[in-house]
Protein backbone atom coordinates (compact mmCIF):
# COMPACT_ATOMS: atom_id res chain seq x y z
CA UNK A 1 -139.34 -180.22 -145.86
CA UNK A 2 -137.25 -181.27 -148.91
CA UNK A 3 -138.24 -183.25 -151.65
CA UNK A 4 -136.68 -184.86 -154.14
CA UNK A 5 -137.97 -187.66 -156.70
CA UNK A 6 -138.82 -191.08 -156.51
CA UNK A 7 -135.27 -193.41 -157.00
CA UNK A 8 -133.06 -190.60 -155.83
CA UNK A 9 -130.96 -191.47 -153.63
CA UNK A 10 -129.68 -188.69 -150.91
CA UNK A 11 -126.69 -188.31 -148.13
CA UNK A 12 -127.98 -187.66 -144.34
CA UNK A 13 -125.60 -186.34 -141.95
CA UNK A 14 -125.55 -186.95 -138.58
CA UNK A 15 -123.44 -183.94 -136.62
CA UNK A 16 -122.54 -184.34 -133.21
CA UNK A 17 -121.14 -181.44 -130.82
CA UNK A 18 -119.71 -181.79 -127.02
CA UNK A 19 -120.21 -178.77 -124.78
CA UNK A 20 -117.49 -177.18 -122.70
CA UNK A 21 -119.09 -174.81 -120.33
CA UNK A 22 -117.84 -172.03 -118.44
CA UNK A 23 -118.10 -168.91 -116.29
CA UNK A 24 -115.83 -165.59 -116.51
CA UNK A 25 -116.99 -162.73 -114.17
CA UNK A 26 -119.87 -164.28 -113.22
CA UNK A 27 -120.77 -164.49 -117.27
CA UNK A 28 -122.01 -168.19 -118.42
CA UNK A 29 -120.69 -169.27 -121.87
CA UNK A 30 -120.45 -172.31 -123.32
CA UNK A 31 -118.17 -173.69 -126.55
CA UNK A 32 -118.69 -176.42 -128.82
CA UNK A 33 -116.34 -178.89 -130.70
CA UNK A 34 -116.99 -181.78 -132.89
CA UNK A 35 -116.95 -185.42 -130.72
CA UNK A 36 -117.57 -188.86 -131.71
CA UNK A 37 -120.19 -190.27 -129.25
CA UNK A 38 -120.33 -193.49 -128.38
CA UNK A 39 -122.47 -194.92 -130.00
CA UNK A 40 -124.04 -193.85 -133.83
CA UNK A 41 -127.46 -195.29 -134.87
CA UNK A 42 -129.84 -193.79 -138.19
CA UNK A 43 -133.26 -194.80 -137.73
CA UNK A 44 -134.58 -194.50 -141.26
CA UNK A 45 -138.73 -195.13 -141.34
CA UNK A 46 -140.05 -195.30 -144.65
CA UNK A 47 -143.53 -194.24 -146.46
CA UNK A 48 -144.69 -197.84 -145.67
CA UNK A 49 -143.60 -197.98 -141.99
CA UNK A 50 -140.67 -200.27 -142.49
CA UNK A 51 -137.93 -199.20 -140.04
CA UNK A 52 -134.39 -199.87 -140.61
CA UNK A 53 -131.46 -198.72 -138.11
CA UNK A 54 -127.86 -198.48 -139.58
CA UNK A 55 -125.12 -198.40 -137.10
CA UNK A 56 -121.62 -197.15 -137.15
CA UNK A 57 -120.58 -200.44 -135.36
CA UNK A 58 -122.18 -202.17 -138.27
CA UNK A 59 -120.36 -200.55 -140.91
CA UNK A 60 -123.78 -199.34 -142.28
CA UNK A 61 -122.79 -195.29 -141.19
CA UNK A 62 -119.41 -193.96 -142.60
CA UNK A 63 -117.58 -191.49 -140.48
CA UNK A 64 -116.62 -188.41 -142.78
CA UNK A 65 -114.47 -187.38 -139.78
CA UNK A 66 -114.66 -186.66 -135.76
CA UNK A 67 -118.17 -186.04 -135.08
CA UNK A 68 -119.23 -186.03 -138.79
CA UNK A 69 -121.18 -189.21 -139.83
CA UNK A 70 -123.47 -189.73 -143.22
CA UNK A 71 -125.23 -192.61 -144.87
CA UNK A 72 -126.87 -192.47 -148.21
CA UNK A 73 -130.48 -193.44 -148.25
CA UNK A 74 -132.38 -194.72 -151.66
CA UNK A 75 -135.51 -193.09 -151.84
CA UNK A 76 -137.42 -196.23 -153.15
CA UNK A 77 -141.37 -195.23 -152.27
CA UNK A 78 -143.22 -191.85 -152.93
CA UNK A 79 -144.32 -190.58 -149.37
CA UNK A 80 -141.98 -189.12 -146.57
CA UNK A 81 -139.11 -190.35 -145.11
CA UNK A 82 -138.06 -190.19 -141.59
CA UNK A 83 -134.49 -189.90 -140.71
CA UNK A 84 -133.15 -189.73 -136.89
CA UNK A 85 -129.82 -189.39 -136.13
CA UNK A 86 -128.74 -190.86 -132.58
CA UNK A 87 -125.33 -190.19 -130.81
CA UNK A 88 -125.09 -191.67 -126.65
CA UNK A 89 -122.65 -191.33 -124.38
CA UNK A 90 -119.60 -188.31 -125.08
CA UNK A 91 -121.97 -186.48 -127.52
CA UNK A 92 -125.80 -187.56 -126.58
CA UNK A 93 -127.51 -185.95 -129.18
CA UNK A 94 -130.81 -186.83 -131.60
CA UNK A 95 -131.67 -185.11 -134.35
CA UNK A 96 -134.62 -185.59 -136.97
CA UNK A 97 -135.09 -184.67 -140.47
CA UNK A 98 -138.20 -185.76 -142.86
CA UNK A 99 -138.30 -185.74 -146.67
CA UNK A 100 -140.66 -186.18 -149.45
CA UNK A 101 -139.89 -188.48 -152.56
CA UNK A 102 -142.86 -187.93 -155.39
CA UNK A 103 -143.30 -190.18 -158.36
CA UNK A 104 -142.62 -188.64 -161.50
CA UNK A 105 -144.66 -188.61 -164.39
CA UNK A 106 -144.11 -187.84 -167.92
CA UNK A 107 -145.82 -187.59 -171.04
């Protein structure tokens, strides 16, 4: 788990991949290229519970380029963050990262 500091804000990717799938001599193998699915959605639950889901559609997600999506995320609470990355249709894919932000104290 990473963690980074209370009011840091950090970039999550979302990376999606098609598979091509073949067999030579009776040998399975299987390449991978990026793919834009059809639909993008971040699911981003916070130390509180409060869910929020940014969508490509929505202009909430930027596309970096094909298959290659990010959104920066303010890291507002101390706790951990959940962040799920959802891709349907030409690249079905989910992927799930969590984080720690910790208050910082001086003096």
């Amino acid at each position: 788990m990473m963690t980074f500091d209370v009011g840091d804000t950090i970039r999550s990717w979302g990376v999606f991949k098609a598979a091509t799938h073949s067999v030579t001599a009776g040998v399975p193998s299987a390449t991978y290229a990026l793919t834009d699915p059809t639909t993008i959605t971040l699911l981003v639950v916070e130390p509180d519970g409060t869910r929020t889901s940014y969508t490509y559609a929505g202009a909430a997600v930027t596309k970096h380029s094909t298959g290659v999506f990010y959104k920066d995320v303010p890291l507002t609470l101390a706790g951990e963050y959940v962040l799920r990355w959802v891709g349907t249709g030409a690249a079905a894919a989910t992927t799930e990262v969590v984080v720690r932000a910790m208050s910082t104290r001086t003096g």
